[in-house]
Protein backbone atom coordinates (compact mmCIF):
# COMPACT_ATOMS: atom_id res chain seq x y z
CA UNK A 1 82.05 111.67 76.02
CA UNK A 2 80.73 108.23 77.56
CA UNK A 3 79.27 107.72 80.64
CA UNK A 4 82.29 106.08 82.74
CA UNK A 5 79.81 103.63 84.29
CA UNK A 6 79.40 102.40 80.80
CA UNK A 7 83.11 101.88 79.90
CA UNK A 8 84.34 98.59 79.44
CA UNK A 9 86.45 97.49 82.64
CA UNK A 10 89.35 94.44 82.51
CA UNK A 11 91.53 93.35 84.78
CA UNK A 12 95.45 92.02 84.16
CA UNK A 13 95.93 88.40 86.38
CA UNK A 14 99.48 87.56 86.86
CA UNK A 15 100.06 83.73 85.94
CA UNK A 16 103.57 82.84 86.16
CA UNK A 17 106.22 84.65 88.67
CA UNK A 18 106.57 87.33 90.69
CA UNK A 19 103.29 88.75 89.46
CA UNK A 20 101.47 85.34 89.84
CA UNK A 21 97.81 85.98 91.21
CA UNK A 22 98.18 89.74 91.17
CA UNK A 23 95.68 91.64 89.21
CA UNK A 24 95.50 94.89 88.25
CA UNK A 25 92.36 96.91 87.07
CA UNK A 26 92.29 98.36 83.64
CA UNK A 27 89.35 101.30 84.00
CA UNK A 28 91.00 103.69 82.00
CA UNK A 29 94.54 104.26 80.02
CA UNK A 30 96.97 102.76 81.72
CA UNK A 31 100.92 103.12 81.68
CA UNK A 32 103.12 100.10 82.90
CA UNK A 33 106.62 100.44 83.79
CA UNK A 34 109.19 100.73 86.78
CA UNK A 35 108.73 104.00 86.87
CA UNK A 36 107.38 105.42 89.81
CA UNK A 37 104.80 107.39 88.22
CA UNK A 38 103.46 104.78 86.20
CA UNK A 39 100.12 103.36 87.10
CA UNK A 40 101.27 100.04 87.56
CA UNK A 41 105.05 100.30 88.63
CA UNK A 42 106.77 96.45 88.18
CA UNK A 43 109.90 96.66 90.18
CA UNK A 44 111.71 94.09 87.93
CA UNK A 45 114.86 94.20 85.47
CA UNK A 46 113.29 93.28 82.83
CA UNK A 47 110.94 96.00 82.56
CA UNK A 48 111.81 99.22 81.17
CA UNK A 49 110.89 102.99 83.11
CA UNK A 50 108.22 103.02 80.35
CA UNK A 51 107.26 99.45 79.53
CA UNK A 52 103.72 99.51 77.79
CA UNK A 53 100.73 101.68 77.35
CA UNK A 54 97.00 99.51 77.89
CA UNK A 55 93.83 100.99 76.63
CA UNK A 56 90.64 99.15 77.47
CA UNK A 57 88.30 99.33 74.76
CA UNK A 58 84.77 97.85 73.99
CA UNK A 59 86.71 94.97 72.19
CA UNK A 60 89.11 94.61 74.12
CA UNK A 61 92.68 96.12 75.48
CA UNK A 62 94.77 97.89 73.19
CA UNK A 63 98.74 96.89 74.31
CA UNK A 64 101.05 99.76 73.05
CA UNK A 65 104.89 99.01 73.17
CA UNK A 66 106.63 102.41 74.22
CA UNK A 67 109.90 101.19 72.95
CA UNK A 68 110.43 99.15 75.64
CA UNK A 69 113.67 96.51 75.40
CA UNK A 70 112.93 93.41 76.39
CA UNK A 71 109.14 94.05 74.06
CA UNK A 72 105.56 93.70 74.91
CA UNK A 73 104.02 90.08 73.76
CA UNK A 74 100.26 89.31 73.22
CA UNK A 75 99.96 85.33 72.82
CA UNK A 76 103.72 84.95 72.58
CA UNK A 77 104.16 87.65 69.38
CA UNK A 78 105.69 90.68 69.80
CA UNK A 79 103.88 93.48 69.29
CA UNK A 80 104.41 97.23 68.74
CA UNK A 81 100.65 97.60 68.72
CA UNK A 82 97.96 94.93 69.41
CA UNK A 83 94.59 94.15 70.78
CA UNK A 84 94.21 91.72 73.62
CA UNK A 85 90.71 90.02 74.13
CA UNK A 86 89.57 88.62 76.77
CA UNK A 87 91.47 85.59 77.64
CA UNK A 88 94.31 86.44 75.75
CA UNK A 89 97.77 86.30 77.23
CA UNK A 90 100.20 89.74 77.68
CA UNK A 91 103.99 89.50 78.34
CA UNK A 92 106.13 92.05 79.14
CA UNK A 93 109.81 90.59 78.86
CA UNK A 94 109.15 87.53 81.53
CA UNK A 95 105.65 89.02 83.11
CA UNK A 96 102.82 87.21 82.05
CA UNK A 97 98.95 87.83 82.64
CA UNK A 98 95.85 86.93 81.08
CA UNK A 99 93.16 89.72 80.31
CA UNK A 100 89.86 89.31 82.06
CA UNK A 101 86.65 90.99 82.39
CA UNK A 102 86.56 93.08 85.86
CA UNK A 103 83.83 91.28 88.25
CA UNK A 104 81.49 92.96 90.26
CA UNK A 105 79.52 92.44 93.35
CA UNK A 106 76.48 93.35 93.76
CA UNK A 107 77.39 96.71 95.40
CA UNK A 108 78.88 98.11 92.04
CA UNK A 109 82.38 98.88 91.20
CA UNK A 110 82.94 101.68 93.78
CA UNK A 111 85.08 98.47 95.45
CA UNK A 112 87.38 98.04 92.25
CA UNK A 113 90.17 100.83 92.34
CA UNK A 114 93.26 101.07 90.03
CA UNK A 115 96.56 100.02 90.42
CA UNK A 116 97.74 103.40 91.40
CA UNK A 117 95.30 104.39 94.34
CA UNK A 118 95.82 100.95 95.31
CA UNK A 119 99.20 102.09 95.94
CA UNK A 120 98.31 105.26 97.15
CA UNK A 121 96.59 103.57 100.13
CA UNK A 122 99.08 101.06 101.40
CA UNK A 123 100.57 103.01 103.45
CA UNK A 124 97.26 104.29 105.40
CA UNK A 125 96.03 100.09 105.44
CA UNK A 126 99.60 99.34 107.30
CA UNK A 127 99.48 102.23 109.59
CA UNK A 128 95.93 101.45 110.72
CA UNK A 129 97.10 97.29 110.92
CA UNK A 130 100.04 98.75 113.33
CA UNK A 131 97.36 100.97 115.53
CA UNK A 132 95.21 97.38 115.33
CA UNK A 133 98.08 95.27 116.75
CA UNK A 134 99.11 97.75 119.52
CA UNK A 135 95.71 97.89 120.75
CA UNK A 136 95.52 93.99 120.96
CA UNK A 137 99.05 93.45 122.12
CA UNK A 138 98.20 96.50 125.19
CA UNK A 139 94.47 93.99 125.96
CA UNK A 140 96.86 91.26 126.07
CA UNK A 141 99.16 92.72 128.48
CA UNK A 142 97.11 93.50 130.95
């Protein structure tokens, strides 16, 4: 088994649409669909419950169509199975992104989280930006 620090880590960027300048971190298999349970859930009609599979890989991501509708593209061909490479281009019906390596900062990549505790957390990042606000808004109305 590899050492997870080692494994090769991408990153989806949304380029046209709803998903434009979104970007979703690839660390390990990743499903894509509008299911809630998948790790990166795309509220959108085009998208089936069980879009796409992604598997990062030393070469690259492997984009597995899980008999989705609308189909999964890599450079504008459909695919049933393909490899992206960095810089490539993924569709899924009218979702677009480009594959990228994941960037780190100098502190390492215990900043970079996947799409799914990303989600996870929202709630817990609103509820402590309401707690913020009320404690401003009560130092304002003094």
């Amino acid at each position: 088994m590899s050492d997870p620090k080692q494994d090769p880590e991408y990153v989806l960027r949304g380029v046209v649409g709803r998903v434009f300048g979104r970007s979703y971190h690839l660390l390990a298999p990743t499903t894509l669909g509008r299911a809630p349970e998948c790790d990166i859930c795309l509220a959108d009609h085009g998208i089936s419950r069980m879009h796409a599979r992604l598997r990062p890989l030393d070469y690259g991501v492997e984009v597995e169509d899980l008999r989705s509708t609308n189909g999964s593209f890599l450079n504008g061909q459909r695919v049933t199975v393909g490899v992206a490479r960095v810089g490539d281009e993924i569709a899924f019906d009218q979702l677009r992104f480009r594959v990228e390596r994941a960037v780190h900062s100098r502190a390492g990549s215990e900043g970079i989280r996947t799409a799914k505790s990303t989600r996870a957390r929202w709630p817990w990042l609103l509820l402590a930006a309401l707690v913020a606000a009320a404690g401003v808004a009560a130092l304002l109305l003094r």
